[in-house]
Protein backbone atom coordinates (compact mmCIF):
# COMPACT_ATOMS: atom_id res chain seq x y z
CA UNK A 1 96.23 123.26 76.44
CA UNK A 2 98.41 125.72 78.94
CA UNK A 3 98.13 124.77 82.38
CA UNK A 4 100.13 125.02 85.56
CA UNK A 5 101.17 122.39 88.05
CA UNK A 6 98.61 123.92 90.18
CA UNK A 7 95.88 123.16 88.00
CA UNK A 8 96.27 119.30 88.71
CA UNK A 9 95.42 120.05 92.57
CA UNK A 10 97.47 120.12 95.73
CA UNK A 11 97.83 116.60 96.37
CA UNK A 12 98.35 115.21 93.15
CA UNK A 13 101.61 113.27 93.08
CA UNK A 14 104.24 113.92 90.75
CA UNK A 15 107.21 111.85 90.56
CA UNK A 16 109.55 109.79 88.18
CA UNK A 17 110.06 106.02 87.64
CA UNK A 18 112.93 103.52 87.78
CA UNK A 19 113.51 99.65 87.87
CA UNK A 20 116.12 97.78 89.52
CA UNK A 21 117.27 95.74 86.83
CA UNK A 22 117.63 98.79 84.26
CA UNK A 23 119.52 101.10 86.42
CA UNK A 24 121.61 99.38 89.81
CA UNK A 25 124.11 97.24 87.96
CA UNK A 26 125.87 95.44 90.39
CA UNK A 27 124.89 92.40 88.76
CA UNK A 28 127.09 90.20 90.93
CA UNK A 29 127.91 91.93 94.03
CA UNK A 30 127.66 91.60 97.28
CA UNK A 31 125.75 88.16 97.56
CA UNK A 32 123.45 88.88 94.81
CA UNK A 33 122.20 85.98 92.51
CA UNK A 34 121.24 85.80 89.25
CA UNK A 35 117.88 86.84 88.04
CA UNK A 36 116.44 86.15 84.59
CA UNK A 37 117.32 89.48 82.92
CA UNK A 38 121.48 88.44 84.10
CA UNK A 39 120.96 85.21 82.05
CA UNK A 40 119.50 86.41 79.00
CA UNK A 41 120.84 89.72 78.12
CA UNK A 42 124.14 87.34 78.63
CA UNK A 43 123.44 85.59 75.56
CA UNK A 44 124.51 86.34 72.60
CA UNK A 45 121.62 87.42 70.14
CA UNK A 46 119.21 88.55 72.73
CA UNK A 47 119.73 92.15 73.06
CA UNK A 48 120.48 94.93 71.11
CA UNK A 49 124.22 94.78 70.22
CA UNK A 50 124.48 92.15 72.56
CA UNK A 51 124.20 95.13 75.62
CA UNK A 52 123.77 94.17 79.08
CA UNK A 53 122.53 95.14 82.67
CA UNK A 54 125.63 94.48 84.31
CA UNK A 55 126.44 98.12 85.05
CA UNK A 56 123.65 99.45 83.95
CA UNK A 57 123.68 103.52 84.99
CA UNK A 58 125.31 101.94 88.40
CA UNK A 59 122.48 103.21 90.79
CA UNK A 60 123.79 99.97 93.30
CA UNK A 61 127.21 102.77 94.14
CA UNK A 62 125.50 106.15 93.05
CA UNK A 63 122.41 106.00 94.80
CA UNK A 64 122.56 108.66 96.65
CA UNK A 65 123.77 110.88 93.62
CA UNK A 66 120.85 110.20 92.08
CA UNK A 67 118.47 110.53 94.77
CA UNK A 68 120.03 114.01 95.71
CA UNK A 69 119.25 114.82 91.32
CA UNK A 70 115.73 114.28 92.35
CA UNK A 71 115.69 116.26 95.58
CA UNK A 72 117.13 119.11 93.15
CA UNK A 73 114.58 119.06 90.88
CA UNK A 74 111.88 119.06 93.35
CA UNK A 75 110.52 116.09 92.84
CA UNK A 76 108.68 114.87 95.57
CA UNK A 77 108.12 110.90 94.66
CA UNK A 78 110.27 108.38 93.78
CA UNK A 79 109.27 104.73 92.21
CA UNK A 80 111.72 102.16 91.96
CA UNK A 81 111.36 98.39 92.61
CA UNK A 82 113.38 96.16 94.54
CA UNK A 83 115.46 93.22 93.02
CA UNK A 84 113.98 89.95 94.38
CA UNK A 85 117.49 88.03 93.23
CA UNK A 86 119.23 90.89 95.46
CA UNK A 87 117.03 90.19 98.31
CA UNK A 88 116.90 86.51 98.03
CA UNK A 89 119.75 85.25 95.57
CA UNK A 90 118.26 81.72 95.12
CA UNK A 91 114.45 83.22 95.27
CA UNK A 92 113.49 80.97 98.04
CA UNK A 93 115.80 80.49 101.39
CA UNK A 94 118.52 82.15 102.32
CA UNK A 95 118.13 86.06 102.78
CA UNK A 96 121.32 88.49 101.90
CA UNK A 97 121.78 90.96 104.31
CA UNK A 98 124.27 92.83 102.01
CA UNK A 99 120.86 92.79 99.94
CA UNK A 100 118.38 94.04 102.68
CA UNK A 101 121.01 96.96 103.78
CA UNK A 102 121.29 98.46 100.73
CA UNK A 103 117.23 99.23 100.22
CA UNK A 104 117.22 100.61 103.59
CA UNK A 105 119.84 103.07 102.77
CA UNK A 106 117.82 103.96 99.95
CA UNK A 107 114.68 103.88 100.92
CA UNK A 108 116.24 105.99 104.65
CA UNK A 109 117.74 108.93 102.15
CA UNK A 110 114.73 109.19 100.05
CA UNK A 111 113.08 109.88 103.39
CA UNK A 112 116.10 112.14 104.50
CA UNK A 113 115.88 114.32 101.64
CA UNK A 114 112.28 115.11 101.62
CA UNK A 115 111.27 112.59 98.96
CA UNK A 116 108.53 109.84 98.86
CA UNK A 117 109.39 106.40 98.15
CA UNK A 118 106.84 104.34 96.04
CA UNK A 119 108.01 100.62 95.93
CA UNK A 120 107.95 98.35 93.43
CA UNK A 121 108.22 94.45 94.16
CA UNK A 122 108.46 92.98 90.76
CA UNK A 123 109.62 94.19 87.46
CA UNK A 124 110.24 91.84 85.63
CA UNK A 125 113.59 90.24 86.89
CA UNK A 126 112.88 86.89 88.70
CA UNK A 127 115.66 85.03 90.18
CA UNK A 128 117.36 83.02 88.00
CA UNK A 129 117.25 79.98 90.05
CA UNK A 130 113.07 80.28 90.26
CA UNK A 131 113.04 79.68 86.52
CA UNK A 132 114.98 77.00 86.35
CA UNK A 133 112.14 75.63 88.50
CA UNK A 134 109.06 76.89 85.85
CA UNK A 135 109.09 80.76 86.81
CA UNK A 136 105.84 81.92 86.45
CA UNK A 137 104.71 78.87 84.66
CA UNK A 138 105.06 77.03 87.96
CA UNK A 139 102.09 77.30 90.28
CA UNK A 140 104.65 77.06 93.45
CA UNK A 141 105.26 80.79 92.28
CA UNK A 142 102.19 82.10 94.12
CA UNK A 143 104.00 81.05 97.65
CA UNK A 144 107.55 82.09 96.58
CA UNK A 145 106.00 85.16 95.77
CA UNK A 146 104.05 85.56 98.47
CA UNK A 147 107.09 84.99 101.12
CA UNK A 148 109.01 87.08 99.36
CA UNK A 149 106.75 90.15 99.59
CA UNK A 150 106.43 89.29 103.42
CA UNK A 151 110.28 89.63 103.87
CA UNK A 152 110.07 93.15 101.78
CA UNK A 153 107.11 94.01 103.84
CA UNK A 154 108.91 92.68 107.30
CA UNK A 155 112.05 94.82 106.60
CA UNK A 156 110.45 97.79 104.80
CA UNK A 157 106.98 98.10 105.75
CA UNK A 158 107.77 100.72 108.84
CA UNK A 159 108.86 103.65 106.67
CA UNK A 160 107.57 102.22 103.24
CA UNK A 161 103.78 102.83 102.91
CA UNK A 162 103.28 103.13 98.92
CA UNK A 163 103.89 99.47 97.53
CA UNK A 164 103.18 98.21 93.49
CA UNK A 165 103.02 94.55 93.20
CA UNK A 166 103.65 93.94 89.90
CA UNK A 167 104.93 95.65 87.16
CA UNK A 168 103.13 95.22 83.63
CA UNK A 169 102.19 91.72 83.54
CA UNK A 170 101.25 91.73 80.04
CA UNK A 171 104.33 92.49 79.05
CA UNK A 172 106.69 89.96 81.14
CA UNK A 173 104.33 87.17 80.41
CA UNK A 174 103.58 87.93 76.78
CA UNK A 175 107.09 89.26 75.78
CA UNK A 176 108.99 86.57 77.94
CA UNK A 177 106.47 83.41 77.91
CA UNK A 178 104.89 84.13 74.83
CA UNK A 179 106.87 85.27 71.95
CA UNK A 180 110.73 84.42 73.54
CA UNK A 181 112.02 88.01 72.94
CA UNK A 182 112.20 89.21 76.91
CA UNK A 183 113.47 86.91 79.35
CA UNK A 184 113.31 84.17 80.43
CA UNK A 185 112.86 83.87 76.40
CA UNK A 186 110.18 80.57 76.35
CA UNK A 187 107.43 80.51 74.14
CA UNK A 188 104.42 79.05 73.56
CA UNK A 189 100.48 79.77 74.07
CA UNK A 190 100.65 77.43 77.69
CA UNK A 191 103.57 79.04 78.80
CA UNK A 192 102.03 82.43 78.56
CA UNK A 193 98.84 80.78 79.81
CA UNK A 194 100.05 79.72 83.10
CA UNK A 195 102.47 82.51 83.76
CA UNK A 196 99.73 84.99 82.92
CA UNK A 197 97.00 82.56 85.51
CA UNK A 198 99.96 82.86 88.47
CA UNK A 199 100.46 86.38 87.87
CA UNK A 200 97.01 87.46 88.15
CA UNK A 201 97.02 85.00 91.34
CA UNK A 202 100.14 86.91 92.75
CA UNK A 203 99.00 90.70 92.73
CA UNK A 204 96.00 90.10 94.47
CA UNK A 205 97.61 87.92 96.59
CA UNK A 206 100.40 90.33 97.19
CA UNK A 207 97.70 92.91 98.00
CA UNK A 208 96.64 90.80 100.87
CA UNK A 209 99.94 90.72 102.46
CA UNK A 210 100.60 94.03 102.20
CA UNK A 211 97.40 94.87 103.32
CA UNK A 212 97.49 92.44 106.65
CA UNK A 213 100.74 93.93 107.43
CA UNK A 214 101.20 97.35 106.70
CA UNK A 215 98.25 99.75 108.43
CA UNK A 216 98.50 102.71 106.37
CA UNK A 217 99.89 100.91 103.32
CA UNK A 218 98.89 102.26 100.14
CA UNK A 219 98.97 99.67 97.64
CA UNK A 220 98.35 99.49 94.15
CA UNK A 221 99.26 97.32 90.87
CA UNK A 222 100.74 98.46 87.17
CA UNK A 223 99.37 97.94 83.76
CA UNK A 224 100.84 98.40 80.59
CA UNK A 225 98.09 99.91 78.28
CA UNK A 226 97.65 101.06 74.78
CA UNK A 227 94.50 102.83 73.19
CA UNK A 228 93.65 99.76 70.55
CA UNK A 229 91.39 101.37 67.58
CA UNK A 230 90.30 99.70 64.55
CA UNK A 231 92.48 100.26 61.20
CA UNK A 232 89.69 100.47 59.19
CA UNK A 233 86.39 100.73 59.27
CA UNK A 234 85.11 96.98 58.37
CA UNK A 235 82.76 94.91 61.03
CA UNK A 236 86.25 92.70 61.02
CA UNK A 237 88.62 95.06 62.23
CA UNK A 238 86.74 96.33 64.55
CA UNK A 239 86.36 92.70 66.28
CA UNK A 240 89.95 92.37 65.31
CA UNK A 241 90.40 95.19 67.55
CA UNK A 242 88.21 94.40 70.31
CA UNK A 243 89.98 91.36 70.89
CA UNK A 244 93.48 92.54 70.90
CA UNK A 245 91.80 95.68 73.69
CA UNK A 246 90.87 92.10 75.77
CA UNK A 247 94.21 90.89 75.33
CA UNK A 248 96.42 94.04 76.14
CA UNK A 249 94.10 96.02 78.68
CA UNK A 250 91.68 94.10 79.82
CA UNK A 251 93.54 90.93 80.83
CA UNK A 252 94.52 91.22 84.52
CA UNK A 253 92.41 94.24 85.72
CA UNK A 254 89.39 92.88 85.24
CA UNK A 255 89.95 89.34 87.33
CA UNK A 256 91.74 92.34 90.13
CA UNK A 257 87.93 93.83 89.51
CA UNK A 258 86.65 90.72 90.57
CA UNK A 259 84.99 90.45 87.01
CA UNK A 260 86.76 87.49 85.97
CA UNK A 261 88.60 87.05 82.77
CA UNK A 262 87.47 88.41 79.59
CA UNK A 263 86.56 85.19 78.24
CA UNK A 264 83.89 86.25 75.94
CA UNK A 265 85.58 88.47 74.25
CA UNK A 266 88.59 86.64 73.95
CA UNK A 267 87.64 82.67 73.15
CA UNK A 268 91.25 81.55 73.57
CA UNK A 269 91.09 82.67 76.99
CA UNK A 270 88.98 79.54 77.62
CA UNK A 271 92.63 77.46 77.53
CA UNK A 272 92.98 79.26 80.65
CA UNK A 273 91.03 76.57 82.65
CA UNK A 274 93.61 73.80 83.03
CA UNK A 275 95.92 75.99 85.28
CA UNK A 276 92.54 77.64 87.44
CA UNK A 277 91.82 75.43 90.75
CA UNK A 278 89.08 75.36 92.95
CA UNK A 279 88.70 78.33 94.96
CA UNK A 280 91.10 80.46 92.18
CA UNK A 281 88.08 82.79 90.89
CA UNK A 282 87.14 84.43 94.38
CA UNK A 283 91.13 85.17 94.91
CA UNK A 284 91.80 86.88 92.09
CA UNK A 285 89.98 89.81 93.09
CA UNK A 286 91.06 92.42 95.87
CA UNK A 287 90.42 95.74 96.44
CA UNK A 288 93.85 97.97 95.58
CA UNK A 289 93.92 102.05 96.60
CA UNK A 290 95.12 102.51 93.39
CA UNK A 291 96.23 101.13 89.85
CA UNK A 292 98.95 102.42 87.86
CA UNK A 293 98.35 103.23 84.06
CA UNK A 294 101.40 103.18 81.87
CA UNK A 295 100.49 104.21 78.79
CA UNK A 296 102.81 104.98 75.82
CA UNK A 297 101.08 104.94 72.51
CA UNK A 298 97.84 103.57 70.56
CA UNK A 299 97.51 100.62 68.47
CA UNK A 300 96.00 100.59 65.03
CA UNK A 301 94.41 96.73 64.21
CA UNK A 302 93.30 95.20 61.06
CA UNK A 303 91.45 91.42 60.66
CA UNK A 304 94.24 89.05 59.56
CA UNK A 305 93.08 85.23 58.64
CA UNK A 306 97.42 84.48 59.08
CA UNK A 307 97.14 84.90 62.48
CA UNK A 308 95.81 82.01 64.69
CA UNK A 309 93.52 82.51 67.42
CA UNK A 310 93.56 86.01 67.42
CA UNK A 311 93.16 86.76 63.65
CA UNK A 312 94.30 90.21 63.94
CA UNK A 313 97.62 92.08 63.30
CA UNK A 314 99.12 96.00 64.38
CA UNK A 315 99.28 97.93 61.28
CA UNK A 316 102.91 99.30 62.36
CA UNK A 317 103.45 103.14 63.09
CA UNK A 318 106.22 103.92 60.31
CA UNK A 319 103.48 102.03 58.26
CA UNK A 320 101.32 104.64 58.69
CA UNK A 321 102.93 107.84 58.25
CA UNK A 322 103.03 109.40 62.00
CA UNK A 323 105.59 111.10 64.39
CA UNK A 324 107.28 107.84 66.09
CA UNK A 325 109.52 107.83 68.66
CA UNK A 326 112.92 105.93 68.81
CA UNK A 327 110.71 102.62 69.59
CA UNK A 328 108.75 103.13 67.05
CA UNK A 329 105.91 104.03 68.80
CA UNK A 330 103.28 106.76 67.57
CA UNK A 331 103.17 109.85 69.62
CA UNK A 332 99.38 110.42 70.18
CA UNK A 333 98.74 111.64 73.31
CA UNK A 334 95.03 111.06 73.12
CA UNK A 335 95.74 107.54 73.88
CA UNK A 336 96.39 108.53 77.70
CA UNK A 337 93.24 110.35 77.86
CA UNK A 338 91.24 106.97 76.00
CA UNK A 339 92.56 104.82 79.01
CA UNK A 340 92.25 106.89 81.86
CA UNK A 341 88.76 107.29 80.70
CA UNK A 342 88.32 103.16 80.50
CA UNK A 343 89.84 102.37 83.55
CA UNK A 344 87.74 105.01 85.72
CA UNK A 345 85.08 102.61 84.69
CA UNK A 346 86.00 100.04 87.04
CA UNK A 347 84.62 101.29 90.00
CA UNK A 348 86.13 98.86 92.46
CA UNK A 349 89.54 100.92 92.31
CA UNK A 350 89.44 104.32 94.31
CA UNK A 351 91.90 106.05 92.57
CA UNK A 352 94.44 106.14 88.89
CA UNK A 353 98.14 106.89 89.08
CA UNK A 354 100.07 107.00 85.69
CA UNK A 355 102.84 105.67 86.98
CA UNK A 356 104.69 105.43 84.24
CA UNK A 357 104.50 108.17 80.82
CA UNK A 358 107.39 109.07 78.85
CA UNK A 359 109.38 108.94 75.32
CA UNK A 360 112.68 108.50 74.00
CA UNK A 361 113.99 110.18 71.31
CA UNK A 362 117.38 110.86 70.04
CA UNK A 363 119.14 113.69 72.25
CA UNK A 364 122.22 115.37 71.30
CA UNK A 365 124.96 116.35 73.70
CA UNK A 366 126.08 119.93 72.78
CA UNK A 367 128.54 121.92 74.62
CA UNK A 368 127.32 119.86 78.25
CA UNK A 369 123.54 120.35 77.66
CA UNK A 370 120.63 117.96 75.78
CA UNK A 371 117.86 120.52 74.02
CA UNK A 372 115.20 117.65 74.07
CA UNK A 373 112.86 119.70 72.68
CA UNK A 374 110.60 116.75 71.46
CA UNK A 375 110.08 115.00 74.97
CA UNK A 376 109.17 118.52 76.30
CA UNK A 377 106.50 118.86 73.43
CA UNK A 378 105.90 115.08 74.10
CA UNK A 379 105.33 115.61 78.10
CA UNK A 380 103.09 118.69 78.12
CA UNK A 381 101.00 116.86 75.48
CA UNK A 382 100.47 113.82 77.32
CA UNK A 383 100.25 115.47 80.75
CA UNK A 384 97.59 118.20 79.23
CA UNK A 385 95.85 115.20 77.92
CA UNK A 386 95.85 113.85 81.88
CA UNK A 387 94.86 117.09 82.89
CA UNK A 388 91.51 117.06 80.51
CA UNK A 389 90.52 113.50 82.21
CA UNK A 390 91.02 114.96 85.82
CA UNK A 391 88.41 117.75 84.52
CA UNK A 392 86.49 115.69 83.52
CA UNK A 393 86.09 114.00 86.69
CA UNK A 394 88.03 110.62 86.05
CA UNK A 395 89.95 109.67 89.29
CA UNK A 396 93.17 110.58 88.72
CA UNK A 397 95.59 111.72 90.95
CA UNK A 398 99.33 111.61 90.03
CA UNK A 399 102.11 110.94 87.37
CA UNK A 400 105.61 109.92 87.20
CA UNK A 401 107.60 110.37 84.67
CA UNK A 402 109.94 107.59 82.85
CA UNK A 403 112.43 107.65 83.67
CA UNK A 404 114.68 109.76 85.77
CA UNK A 405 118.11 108.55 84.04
CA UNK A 406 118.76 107.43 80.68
CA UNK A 407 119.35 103.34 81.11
CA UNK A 408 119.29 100.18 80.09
CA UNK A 409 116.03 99.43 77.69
CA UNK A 410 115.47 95.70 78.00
CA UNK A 411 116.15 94.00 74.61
CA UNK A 412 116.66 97.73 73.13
CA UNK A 413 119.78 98.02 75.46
CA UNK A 414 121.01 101.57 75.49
CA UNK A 415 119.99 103.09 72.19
CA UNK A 416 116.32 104.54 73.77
CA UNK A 417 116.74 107.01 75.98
CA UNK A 418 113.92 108.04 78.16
CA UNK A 419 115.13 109.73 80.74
CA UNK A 420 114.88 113.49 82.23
CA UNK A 421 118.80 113.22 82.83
CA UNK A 422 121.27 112.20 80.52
CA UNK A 423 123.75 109.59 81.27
CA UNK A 424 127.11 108.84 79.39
CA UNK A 425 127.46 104.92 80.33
CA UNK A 426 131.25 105.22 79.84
CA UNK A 427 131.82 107.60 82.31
CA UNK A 428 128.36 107.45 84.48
CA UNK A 429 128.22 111.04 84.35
CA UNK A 430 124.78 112.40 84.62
CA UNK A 431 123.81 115.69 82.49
CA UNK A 432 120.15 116.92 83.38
CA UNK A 433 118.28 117.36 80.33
CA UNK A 434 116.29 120.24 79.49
CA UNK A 435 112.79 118.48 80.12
CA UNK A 436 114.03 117.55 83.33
CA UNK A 437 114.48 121.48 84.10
CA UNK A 438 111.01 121.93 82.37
CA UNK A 439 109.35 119.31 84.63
CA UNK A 440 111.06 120.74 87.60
CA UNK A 441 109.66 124.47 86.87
CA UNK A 442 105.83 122.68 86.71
CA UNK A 443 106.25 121.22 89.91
CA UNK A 444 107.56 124.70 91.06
CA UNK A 445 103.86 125.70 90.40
CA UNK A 446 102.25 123.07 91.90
């Protein structure tokens, strides 16, 4: 499909994506405490080479650098969350100014140079201190969260007016609670329970703050989604596959759709009840502007009796003989499309940002430039595939890129890099990347 930025509208919203954790470093400055993602990927085993945050691509001293890249490309909007352990070192109590200054000076030179900040308040790095008290298994979390969005609000709320409340909650509860290989690193089926339970409580509930205290705030929520298809073509893997769609996509937007979890389509879900107390249903619902898609990649599923409970398994991309990306993930941009399509069915939400779309692939420094030429082909696939769901009348109405730097990949560490501008993490110097000039010329048509 050929198309133009101006095909997408005028007041679509293009931007690119960050989170606090994978790019400021500054791990231990200035007051901050420790959040989950210090601990673990500062234990030996748990990351890729044993690679760390600490520095990270140092957006805590290059800020405005950065900010002044994306003001150079033309890109209008920028998402990036705040670190609660920055903000609050302990998670509860004491506030650090040191903390509070520096997202005003960020969020005051977006604003200075002409670009749009969209906030936000939780990916995935919880103070440290917070899990040593049950994290997200620990029902106090809905009130520790809910102060500390009122503090972000409080300080932020006058010049801030997009806001995200959580970040993928699939993944930090399943990855972290579930199977031990994010942080915090706990597993089991009622750790993932209750974290999952309180996370669903806390972006509705985060909604409602927002909502009470910002006028013109325009608030929304994240989700991690794959297009989940059936392996073959038996009665089993299709149910296979239905249940693991309940699992990934369906989890926590349809209790935010006030439609309750997808119990009967997903029977374990019933073990959900010890952690839901009276009056729990009715507040897991609110009504968000918007919901951010992040979508990546489809899932293949076959029936498996060897795995409990959900008694299916992913039939693994290099298993299956298609272009991959350095995660491993199949490049089949068809799978945006699928979801945009299935989440326009839920009615409650006025309008679908992908707020997060991207690959990494191996890029190649020659003589100062990176010829990505596969995340170009990757981007205008995806994006045209966007495109054809706005034609089609689905409600979308923006996308951001991931990321804007190269940085650090969770338990990947630095080996995938995403990003629209290179970064050597020896010498922080940043090297725009081809796609980043080819996403820059679409937004020059917009």
């Amino acid at each position: 499909m050929n198309y133009t930025g101006k095909d997408f509208g005028p007041d679509f919203k293009w931007g690119v994506s960050t989170a606090a954790y994978q790019t400021e470093g500054g791990w231990d400055s200035d007051g901050k405490g420790k959040s989950i993602w210090d601990v673990f990927s500062n234990t030996k085993g748990k990351t890729f080479q044993g690679e760390n945050g600490n520095i990270a691509c140092d957006f805590y001293r290059r800020y405005t650098h950065d900010i002044i890249l994306i003001a150079k490309l033309g890109i209008p909007n920028f998402r990036f969350s705040l670190s609660w352990s920055r903000i609050i070192p302990n998670g509860i109590g004491k506030v650090n100014p040191i903390g509070i200054e520096f997202y005003n000076r960020v969020i005051d030179f977006c604003l200075e140079m002409g670009i749009e900040p969209w906030i936000t308040l939780y990916h995935w790095d919880l103070p440290h201190e917070l899990e040593k008290k049950g994290g997200w298994t620990n029902r106090d979390i809905i009130g520790w969260f809910g102060d500390y969005v009122e503090l972000c609000i409080r300080y932020f709320g006058d010049r801030a007016k997009n806001w995200m409340i959580l970040n993928e909650p699939m993944v930090y509860t399943g990855a972290g609670y579930f199977l031990g290989v994010h942080a915090p690193g706990r597993k089991g089926l009622n750790n993932f329970l209750a974290a999952a339970h309180h996370s669903a409580m806390c972006q509705s509930e985060g909604g409602r703050i927002v909502r009470s205290m910002v006028k013109d705030a325009h608030i929304g929520t994240t989700f991690s989604c794959s297009y989940v298809e059936p392996f073959g073509k038996s009665i089993n893997d299709g149910m296979a596959a239905h249940r693991v769609d309940a699992l990934l996509n369906r989890l926590f937007v349809e209790p935010l759709a006030g439609l309750g979890y997808p119990v009967n389509d997903l029977k374990l879900l019933r073990r959900l009840e010890p952690f839901i107390k009276d009056g729990d249903e009715s507040k897991l619902a609110f009504d968000m502007d918007f919901i951010g898609v992040q979508n990546y990649t489809r899932e293949m599923i076959s029936h498996s009796n060897f795995t409990p409970m959900m008694k299916a398994k992913v039939i693994r991309a290099e298993k299956r003989n298609v272009e991959t990306t350095v995660m491993n993930w199949e490049v089949y941009p068809e799978s945006i499309y699928k979801m945009l399509v299935k989440f326009s069915k839920y009615k409650k939400f006025k309008e679908i940002i992908v707020t997060e779309n991207g690959a990494a692939f191996p890029d190649v420094l020659l003589e100062g430039k990176i010829h990505d030429i596969k995340r170009i082909s990757f981007l205008k696939q995806y994006l045209g595939q966007v495109l054809r769901a706005k034609c089609e009348g689905v409600n979308v109405n923006g996308y951001f890129v991931w990321s804007l730097t190269d940085n650090f990949e969770w338990a990947e560490g630095f080996k995938p890099r995403f990003g629209l501008v290179y970064v050597d993490f020896k010498t922080q110097e940043r090297i725009i990347k081809d796609s980043g000039y080819w996403y820059s010329s679409l937004l020059d048509d917009h």
